[in-house]
PDB file of N, CA and C in Angstrom:
ATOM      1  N   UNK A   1      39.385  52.881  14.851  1.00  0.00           N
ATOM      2  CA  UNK A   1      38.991  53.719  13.735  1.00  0.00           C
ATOM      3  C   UNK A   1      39.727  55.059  13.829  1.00  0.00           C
ATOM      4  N   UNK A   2      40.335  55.426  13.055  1.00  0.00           N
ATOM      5  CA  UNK A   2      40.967  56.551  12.893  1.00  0.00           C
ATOM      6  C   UNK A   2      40.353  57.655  13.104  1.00  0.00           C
ATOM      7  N   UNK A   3      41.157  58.874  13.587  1.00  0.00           N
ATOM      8  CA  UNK A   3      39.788  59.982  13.305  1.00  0.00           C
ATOM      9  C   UNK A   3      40.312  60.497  12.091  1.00  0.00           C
ATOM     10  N   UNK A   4      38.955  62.005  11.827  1.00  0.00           N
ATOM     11  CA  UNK A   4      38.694  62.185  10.803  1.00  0.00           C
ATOM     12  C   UNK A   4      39.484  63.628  10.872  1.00  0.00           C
ATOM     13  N   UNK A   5      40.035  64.375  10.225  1.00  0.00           N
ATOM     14  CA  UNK A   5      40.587  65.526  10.295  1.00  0.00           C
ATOM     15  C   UNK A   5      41.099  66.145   8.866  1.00  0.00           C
ATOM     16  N   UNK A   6      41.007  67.055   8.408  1.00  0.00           N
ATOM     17  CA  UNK A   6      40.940  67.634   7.324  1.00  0.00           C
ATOM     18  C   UNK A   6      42.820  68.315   7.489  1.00  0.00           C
ATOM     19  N   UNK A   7      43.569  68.372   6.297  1.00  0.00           N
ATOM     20  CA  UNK A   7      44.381  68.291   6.267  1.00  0.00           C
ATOM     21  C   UNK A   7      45.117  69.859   6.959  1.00  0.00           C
ATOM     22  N   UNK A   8      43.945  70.869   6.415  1.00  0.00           N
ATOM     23  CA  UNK A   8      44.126  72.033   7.106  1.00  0.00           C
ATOM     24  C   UNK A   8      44.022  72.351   8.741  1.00  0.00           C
ATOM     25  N   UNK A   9      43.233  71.562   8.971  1.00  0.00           N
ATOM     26  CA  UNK A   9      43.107  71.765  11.002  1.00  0.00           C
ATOM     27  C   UNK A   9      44.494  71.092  11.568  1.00  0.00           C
ATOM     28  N   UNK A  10      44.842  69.718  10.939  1.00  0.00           N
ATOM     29  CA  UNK A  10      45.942  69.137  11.153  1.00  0.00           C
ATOM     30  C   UNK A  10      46.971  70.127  10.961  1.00  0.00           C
ATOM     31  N   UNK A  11      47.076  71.172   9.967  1.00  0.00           N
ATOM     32  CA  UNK A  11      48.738  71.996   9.838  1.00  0.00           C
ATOM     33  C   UNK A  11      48.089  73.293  10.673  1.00  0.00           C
ATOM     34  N   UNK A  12      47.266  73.409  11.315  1.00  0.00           N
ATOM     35  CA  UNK A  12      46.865  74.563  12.553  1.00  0.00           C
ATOM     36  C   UNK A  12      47.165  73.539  13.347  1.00  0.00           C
ATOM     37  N   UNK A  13      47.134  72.748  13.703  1.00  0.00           N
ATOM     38  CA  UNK A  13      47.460  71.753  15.364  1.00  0.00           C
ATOM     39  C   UNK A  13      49.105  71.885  15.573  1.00  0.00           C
ATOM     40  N   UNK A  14      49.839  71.553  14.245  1.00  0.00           N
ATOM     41  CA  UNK A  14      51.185  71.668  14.276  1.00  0.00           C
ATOM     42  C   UNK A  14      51.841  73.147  14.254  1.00  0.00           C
ATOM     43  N   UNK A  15      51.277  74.101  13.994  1.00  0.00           N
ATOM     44  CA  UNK A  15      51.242  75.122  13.866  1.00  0.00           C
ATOM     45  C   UNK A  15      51.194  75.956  15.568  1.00  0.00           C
ATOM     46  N   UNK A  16      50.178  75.156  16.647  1.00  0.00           N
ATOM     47  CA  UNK A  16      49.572  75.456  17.483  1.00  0.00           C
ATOM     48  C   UNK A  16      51.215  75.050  18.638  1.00  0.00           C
ATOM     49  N   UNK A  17      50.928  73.775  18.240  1.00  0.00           N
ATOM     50  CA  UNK A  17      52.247  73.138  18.780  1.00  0.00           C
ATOM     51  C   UNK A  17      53.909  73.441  18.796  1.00  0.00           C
ATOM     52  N   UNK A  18      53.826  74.378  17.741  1.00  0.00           N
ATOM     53  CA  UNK A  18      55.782  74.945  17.270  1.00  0.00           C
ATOM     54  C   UNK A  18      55.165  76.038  18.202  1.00  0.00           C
ATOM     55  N   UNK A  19      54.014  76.750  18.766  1.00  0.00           N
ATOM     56  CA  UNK A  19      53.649  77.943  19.367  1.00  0.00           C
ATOM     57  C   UNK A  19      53.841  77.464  20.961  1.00  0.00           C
ATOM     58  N   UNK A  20      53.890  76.479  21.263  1.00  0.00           N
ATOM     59  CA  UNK A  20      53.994  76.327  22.517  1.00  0.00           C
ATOM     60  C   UNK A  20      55.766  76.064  23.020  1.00  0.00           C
ATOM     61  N   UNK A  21      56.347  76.175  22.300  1.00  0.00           N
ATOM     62  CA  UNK A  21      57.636  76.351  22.309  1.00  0.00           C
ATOM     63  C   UNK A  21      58.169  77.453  23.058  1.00  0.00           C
ATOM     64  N   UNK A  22      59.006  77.390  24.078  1.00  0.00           N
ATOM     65  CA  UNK A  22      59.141  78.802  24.368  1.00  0.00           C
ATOM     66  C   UNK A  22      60.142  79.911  23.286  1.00  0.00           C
ATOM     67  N   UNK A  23      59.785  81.117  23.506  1.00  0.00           N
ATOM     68  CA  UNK A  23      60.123  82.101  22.441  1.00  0.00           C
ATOM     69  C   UNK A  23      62.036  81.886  22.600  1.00  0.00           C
ATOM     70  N   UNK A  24      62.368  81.712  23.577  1.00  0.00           N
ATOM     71  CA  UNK A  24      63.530  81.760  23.916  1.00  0.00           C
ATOM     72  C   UNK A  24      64.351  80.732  23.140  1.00  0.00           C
ATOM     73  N   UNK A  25      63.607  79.581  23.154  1.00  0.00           N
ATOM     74  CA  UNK A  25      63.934  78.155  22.275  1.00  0.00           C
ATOM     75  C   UNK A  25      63.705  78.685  21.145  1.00  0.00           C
ATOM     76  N   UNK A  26      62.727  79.040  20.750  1.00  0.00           N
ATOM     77  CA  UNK A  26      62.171  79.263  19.522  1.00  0.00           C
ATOM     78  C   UNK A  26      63.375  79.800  18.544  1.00  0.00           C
ATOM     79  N   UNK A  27      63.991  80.978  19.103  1.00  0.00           N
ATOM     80  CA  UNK A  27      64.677  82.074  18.165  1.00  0.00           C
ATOM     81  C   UNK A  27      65.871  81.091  18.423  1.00  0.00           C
ATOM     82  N   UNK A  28      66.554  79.724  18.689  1.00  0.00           N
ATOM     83  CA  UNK A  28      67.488  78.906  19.023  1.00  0.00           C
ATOM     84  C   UNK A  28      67.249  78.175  17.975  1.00  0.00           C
ATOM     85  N   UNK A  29      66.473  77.952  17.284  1.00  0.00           N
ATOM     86  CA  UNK A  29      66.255  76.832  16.005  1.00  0.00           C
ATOM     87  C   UNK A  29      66.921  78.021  14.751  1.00  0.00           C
ATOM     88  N   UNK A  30      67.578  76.904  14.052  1.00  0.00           N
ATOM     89  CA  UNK A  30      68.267  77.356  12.869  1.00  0.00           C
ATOM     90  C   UNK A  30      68.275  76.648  11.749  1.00  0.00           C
ATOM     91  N   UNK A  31      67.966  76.916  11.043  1.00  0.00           N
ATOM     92  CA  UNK A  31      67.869  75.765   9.775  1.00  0.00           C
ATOM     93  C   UNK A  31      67.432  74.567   9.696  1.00  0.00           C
ATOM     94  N   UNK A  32      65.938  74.488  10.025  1.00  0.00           N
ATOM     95  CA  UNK A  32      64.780  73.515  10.360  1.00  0.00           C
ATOM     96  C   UNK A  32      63.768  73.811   9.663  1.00  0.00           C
ATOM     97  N   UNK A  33      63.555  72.641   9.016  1.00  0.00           N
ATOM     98  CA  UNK A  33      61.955  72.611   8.271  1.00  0.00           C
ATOM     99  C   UNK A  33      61.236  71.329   9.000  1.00  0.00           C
ATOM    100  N   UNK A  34      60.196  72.232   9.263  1.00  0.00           N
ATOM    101  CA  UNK A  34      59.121  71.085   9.404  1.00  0.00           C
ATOM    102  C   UNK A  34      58.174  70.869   8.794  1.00  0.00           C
ATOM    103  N   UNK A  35      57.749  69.642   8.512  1.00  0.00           N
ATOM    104  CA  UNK A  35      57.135  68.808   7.422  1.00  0.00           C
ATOM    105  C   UNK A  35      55.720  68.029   7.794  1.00  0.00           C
ATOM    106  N   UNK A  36      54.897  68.022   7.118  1.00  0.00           N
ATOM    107  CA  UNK A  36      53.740  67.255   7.845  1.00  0.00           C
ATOM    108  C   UNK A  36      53.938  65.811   6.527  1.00  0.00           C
ATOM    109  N   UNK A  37      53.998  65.171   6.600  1.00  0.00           N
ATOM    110  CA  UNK A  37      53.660  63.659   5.745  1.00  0.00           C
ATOM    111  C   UNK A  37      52.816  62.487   6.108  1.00  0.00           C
ATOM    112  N   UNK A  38      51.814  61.785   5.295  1.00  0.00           N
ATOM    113  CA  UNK A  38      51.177  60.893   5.760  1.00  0.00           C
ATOM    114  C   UNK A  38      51.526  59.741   6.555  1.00  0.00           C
ATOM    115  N   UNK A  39      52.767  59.127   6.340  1.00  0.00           N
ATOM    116  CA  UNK A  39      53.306  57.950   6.875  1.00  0.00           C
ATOM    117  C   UNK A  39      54.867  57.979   6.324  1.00  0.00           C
ATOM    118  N   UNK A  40      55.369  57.537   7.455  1.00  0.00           N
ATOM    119  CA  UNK A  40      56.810  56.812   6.837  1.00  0.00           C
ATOM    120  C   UNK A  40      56.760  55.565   6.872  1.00  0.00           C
ATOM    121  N   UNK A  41      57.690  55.903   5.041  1.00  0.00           N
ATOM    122  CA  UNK A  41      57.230  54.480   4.172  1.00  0.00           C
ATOM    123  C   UNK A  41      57.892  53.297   5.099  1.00  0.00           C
ATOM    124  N   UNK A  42      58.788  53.039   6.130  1.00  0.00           N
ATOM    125  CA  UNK A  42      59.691  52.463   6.850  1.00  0.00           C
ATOM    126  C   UNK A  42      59.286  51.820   7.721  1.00  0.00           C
ATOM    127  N   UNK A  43      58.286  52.466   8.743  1.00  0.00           N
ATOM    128  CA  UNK A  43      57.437  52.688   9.575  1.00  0.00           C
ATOM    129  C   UNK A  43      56.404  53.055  10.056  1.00  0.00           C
ATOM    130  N   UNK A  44      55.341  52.625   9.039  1.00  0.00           N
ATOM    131  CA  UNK A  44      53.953  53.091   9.321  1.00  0.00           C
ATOM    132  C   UNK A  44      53.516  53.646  10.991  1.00  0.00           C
ATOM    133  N   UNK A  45      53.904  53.095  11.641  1.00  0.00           N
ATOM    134  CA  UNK A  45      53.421  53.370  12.937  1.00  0.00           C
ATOM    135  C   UNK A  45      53.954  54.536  13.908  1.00  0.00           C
ATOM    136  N   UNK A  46      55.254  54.780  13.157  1.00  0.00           N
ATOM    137  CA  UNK A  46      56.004  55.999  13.621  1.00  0.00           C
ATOM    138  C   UNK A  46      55.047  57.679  13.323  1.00  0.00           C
ATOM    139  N   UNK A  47      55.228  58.154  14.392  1.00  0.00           N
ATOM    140  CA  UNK A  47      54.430  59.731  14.815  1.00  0.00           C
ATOM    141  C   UNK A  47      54.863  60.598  13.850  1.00  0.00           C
ATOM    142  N   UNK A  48      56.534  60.530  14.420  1.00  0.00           N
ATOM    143  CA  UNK A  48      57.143  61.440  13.880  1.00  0.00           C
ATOM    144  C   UNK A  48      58.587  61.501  13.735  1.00  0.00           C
ATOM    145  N   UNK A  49      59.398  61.856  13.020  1.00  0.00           N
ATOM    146  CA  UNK A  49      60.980  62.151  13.173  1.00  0.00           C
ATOM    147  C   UNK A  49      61.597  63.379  12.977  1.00  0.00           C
ATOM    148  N   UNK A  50      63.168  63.235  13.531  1.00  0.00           N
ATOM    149  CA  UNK A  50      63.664  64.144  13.693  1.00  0.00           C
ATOM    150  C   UNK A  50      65.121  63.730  12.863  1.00  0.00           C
ATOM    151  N   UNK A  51      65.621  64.417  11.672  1.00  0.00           N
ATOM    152  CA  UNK A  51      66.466  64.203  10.634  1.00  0.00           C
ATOM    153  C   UNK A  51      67.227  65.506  10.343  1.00  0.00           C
ATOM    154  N   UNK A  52      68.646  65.067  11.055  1.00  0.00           N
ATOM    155  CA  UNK A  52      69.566  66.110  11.349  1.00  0.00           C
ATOM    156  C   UNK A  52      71.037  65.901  12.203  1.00  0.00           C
ATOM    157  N   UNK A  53      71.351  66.816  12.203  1.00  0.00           N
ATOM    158  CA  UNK A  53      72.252  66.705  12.955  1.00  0.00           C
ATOM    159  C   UNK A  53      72.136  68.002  14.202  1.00  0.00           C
ATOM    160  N   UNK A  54      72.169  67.382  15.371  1.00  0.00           N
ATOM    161  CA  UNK A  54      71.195  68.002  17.117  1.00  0.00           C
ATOM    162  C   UNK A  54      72.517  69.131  17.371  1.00  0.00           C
ATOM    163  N   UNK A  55      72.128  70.609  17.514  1.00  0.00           N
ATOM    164  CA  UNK A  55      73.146  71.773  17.762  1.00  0.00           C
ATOM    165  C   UNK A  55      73.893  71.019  18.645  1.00  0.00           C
ATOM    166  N   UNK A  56      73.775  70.220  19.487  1.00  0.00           N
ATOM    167  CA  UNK A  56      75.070  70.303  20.633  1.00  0.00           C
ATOM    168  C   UNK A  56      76.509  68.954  19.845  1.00  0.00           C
ATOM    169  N   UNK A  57      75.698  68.700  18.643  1.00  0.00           N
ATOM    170  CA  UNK A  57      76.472  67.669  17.631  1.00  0.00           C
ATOM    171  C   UNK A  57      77.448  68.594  16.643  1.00  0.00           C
ATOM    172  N   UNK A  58      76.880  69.865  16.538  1.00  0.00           N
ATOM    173  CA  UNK A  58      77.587  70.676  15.309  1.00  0.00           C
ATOM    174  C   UNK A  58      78.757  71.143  15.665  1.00  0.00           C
ATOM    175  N   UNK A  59      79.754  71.221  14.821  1.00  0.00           N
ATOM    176  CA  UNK A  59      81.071  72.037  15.058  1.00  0.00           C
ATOM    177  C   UNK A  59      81.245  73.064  13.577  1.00  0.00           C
ATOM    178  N   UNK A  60      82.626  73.176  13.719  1.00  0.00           N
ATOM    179  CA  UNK A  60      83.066  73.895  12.635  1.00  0.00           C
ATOM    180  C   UNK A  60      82.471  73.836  11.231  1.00  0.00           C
ATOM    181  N   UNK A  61      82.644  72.536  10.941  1.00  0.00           N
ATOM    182  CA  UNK A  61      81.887  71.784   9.529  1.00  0.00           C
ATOM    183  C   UNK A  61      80.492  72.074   9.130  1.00  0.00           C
ATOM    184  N   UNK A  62      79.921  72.676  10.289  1.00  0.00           N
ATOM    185  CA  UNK A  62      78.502  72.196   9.888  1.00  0.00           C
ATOM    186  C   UNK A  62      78.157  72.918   8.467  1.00  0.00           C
ATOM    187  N   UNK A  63      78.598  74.024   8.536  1.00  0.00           N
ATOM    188  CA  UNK A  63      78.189  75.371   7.714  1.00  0.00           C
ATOM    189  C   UNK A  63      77.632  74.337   6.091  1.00  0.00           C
ATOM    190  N   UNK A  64      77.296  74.916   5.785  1.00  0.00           N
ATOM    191  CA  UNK A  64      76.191  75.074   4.237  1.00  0.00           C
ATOM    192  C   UNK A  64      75.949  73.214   4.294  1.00  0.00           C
ATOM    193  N   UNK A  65      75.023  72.892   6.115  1.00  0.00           N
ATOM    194  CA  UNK A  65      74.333  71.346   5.535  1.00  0.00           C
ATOM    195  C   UNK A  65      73.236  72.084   5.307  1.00  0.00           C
ATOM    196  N   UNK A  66      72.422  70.906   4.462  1.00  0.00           N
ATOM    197  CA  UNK A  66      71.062  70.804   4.511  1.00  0.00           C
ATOM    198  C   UNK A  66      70.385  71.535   5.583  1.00  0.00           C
ATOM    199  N   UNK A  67      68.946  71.845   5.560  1.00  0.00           N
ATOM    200  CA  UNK A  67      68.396  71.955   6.547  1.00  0.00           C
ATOM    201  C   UNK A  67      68.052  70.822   7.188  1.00  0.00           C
ATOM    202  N   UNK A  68      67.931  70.810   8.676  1.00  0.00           N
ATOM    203  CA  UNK A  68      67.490  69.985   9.111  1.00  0.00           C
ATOM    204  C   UNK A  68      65.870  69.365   9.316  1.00  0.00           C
ATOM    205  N   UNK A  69      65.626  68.392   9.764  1.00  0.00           N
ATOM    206  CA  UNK A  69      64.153  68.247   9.254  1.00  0.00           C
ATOM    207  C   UNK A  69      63.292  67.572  10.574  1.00  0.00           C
ATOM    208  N   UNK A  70      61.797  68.179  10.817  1.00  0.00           N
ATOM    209  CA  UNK A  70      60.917  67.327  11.671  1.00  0.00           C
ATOM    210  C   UNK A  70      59.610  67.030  10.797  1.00  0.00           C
ATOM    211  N   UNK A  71      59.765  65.720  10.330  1.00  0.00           N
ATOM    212  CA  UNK A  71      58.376  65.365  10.346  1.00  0.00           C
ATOM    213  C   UNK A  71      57.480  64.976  10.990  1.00  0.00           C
ATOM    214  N   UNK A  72      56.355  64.891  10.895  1.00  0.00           N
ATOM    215  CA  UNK A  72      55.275  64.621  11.770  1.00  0.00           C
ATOM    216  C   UNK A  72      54.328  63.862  10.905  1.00  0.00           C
ATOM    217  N   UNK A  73      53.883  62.560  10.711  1.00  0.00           N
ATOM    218  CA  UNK A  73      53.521  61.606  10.370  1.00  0.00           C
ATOM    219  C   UNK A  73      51.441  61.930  10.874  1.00  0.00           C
ATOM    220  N   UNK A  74      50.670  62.641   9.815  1.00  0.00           N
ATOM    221  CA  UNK A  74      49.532  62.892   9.919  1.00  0.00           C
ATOM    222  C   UNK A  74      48.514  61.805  10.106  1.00  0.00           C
ATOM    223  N   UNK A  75      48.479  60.590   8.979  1.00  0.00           N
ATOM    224  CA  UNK A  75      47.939  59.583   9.198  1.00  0.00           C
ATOM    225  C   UNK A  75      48.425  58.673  10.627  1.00  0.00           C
ATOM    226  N   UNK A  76      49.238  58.818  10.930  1.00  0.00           N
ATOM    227  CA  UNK A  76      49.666  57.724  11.959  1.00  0.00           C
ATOM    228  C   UNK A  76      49.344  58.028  13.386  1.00  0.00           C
ATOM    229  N   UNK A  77      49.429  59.963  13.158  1.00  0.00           N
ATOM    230  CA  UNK A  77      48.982  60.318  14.609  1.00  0.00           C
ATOM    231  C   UNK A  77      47.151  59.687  14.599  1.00  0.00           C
ATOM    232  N   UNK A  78      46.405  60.412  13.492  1.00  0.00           N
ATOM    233  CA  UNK A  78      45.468  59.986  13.442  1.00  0.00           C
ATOM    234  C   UNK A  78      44.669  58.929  14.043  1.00  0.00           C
ATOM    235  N   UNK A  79      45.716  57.534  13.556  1.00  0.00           N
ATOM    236  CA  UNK A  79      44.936  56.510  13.277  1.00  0.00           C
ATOM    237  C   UNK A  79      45.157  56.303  14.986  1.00  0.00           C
ATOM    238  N   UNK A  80      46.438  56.919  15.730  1.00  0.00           N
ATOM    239  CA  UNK A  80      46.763  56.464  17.114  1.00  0.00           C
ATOM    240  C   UNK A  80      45.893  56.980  18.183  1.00  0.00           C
ATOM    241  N   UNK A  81      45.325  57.902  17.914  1.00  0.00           N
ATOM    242  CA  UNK A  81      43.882  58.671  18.451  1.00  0.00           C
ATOM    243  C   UNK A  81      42.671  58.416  18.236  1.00  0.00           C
ATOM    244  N   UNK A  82      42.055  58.282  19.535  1.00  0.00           N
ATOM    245  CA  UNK A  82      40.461  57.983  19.565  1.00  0.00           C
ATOM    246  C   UNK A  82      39.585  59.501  19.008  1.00  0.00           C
ATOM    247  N   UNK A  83      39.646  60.294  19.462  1.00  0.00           N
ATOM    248  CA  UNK A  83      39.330  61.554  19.440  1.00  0.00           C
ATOM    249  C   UNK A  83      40.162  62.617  18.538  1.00  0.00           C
ATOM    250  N   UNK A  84      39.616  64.125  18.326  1.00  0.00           N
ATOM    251  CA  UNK A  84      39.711  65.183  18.292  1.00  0.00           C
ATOM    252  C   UNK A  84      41.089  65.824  19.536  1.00  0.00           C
ATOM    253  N   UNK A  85      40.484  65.691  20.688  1.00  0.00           N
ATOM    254  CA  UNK A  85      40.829  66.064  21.660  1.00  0.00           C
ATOM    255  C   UNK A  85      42.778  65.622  22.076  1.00  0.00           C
ATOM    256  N   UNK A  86      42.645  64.387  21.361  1.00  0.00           N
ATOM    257  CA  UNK A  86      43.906  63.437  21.321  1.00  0.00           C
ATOM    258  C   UNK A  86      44.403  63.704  20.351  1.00  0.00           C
ATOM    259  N   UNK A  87      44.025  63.766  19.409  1.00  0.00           N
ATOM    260  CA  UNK A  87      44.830  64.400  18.356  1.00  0.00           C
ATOM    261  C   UNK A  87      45.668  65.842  18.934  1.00  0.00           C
ATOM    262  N   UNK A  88      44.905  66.823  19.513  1.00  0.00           N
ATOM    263  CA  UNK A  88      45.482  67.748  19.430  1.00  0.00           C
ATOM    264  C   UNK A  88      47.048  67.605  20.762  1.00  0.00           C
ATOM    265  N   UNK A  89      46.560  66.542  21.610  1.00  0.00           N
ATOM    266  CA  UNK A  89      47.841  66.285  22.586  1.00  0.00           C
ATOM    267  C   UNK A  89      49.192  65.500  22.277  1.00  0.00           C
ATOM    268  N   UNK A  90      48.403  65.039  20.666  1.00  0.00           N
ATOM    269  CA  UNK A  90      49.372  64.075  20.513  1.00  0.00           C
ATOM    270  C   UNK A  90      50.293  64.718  19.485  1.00  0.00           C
ATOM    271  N   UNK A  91      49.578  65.660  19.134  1.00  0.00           N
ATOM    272  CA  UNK A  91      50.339  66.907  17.687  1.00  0.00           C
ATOM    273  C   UNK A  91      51.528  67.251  18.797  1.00  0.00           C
ATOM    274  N   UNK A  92      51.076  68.065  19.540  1.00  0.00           N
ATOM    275  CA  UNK A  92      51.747  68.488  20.643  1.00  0.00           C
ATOM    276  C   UNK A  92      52.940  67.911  21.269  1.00  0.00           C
ATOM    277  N   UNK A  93      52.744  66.947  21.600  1.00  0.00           N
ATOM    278  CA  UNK A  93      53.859  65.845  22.063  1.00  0.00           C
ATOM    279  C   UNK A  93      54.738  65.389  20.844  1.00  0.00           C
ATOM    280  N   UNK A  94      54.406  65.254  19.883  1.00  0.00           N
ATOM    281  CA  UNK A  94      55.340  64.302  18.735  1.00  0.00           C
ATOM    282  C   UNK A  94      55.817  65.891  18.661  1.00  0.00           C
ATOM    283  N   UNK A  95      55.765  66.589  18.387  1.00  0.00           N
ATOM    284  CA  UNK A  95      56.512  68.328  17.423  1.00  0.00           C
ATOM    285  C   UNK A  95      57.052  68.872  18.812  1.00  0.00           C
ATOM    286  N   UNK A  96      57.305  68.338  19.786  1.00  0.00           N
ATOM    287  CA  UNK A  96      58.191  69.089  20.827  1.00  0.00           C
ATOM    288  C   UNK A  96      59.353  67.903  20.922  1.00  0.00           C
ATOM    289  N   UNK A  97      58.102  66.703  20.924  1.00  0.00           N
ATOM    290  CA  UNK A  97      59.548  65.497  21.167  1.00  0.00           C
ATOM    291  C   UNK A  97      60.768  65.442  20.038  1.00  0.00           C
ATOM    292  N   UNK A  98      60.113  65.924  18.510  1.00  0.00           N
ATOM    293  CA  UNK A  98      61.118  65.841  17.579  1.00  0.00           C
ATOM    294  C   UNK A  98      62.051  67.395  17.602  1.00  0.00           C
ATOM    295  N   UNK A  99      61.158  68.278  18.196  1.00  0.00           N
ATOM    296  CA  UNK A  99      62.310  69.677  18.375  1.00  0.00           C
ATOM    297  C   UNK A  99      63.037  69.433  19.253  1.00  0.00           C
ATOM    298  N   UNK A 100      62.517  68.727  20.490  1.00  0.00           N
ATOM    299  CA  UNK A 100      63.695  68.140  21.365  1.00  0.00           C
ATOM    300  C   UNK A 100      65.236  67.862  21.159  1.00  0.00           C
ATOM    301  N   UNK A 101      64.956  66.803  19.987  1.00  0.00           N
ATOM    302  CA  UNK A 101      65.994  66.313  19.374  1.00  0.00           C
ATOM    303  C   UNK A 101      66.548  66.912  18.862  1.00  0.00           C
ATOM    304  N   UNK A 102      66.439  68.190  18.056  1.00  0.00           N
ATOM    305  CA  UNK A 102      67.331  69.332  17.635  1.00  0.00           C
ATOM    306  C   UNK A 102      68.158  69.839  18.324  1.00  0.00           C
ATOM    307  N   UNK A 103      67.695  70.020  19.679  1.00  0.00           N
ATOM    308  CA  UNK A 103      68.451  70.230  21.005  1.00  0.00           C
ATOM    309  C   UNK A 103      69.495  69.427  21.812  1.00  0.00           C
ATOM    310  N   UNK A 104      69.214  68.152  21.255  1.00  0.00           N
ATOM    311  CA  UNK A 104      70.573  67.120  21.447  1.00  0.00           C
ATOM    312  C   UNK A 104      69.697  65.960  22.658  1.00  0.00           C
ATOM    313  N   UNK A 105      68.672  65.967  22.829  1.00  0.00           N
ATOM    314  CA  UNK A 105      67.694  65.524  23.967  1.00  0.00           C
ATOM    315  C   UNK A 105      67.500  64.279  23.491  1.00  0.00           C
ATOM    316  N   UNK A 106      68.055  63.323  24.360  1.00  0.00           N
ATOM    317  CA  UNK A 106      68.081  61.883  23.749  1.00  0.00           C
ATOM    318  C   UNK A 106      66.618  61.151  24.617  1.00  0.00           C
ATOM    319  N   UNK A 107      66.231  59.809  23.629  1.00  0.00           N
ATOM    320  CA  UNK A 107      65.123  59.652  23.828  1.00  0.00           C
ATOM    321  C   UNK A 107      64.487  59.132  25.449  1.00  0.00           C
ATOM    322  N   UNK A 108      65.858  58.738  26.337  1.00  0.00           N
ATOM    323  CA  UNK A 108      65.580  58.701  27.741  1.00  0.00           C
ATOM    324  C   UNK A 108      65.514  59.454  28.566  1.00  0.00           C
ATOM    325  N   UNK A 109      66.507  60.691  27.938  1.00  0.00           N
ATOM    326  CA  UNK A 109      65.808  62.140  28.861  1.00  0.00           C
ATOM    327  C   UNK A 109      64.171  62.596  28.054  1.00  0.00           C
ATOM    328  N   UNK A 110      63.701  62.071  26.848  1.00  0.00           N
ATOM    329  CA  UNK A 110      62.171  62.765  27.075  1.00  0.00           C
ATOM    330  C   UNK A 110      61.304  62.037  27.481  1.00  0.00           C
ATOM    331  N   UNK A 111      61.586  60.750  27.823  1.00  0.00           N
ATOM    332  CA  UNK A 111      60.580  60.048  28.447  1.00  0.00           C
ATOM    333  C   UNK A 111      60.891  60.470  30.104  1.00  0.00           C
ATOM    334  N   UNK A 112      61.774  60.686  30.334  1.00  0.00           N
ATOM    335  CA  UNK A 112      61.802  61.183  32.118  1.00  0.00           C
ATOM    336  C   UNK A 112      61.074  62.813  31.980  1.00  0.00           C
ATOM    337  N   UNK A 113      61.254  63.544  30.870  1.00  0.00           N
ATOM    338  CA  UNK A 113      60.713  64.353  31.212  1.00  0.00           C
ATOM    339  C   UNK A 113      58.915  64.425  30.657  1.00  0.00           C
ATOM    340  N   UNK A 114      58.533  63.534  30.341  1.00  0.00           N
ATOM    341  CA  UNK A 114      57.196  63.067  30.061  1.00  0.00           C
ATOM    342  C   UNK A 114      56.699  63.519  28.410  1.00  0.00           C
ATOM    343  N   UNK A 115      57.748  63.718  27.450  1.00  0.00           N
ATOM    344  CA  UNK A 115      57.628  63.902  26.531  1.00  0.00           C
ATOM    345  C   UNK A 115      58.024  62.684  25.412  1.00  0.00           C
ATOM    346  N   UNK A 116      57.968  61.401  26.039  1.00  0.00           N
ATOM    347  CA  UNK A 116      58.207  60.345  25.147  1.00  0.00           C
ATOM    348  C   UNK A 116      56.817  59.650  24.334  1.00  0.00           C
TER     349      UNK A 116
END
């Protein structure tokens, strides 16, 4: 059974989570939006993604892309959590694992570093 969470506590959890970032990283993000969405239509079961191209990928060219993008998949964390409590670890984990990826952090270095 899914939990129950109101759409506003959910964008304070993600909110909570871009805060645990260190400040140093923080002011290192450039042209990133992050997104909260119910599901990807692709992949219901997916947390979250990361849609971009990762700074250590950019060169000369990059200038006037898109912003880059992290979503975070609200229903899916939901439904993947027993609790309140899990929700808030799992906000946490999906919005560092997808800033990760901005950073060029491929998905076998975040599972060694316990962020998979």
């Amino acid at each position: 059974m899914p939990v129950t969470m109101s759409a506003d506590r959910f964008e304070e959890l993600v909110g909570d989570a871009l805060d645990l970032i260190p400040p140093e990283l923080t002011r290192a993000i450039d042209n990133v939006v992050v997104l909260i969405e119910p599901r990807d239509p692709e992949n219901p079961h997916l947390l979250g993604l990361y849609h971009g191209i990762a700074l250590t990928e950019r060169d000369s060219h990059y200038g006037g892309a898109l912003p880059d993008t992290v979503t975070i998949y609200r229903e899916a964390i939901l439904e993947h959590c027993a609790d309140e409590s899990e929700v808030v670890e799992e906000v946490a984990i999906t919005v560092i694992h997808e800033i990760a990826h901005y950073f060029g952090i491929d998905e076998d270095r975040l599972h060694q570093l316990g962020w998979g």
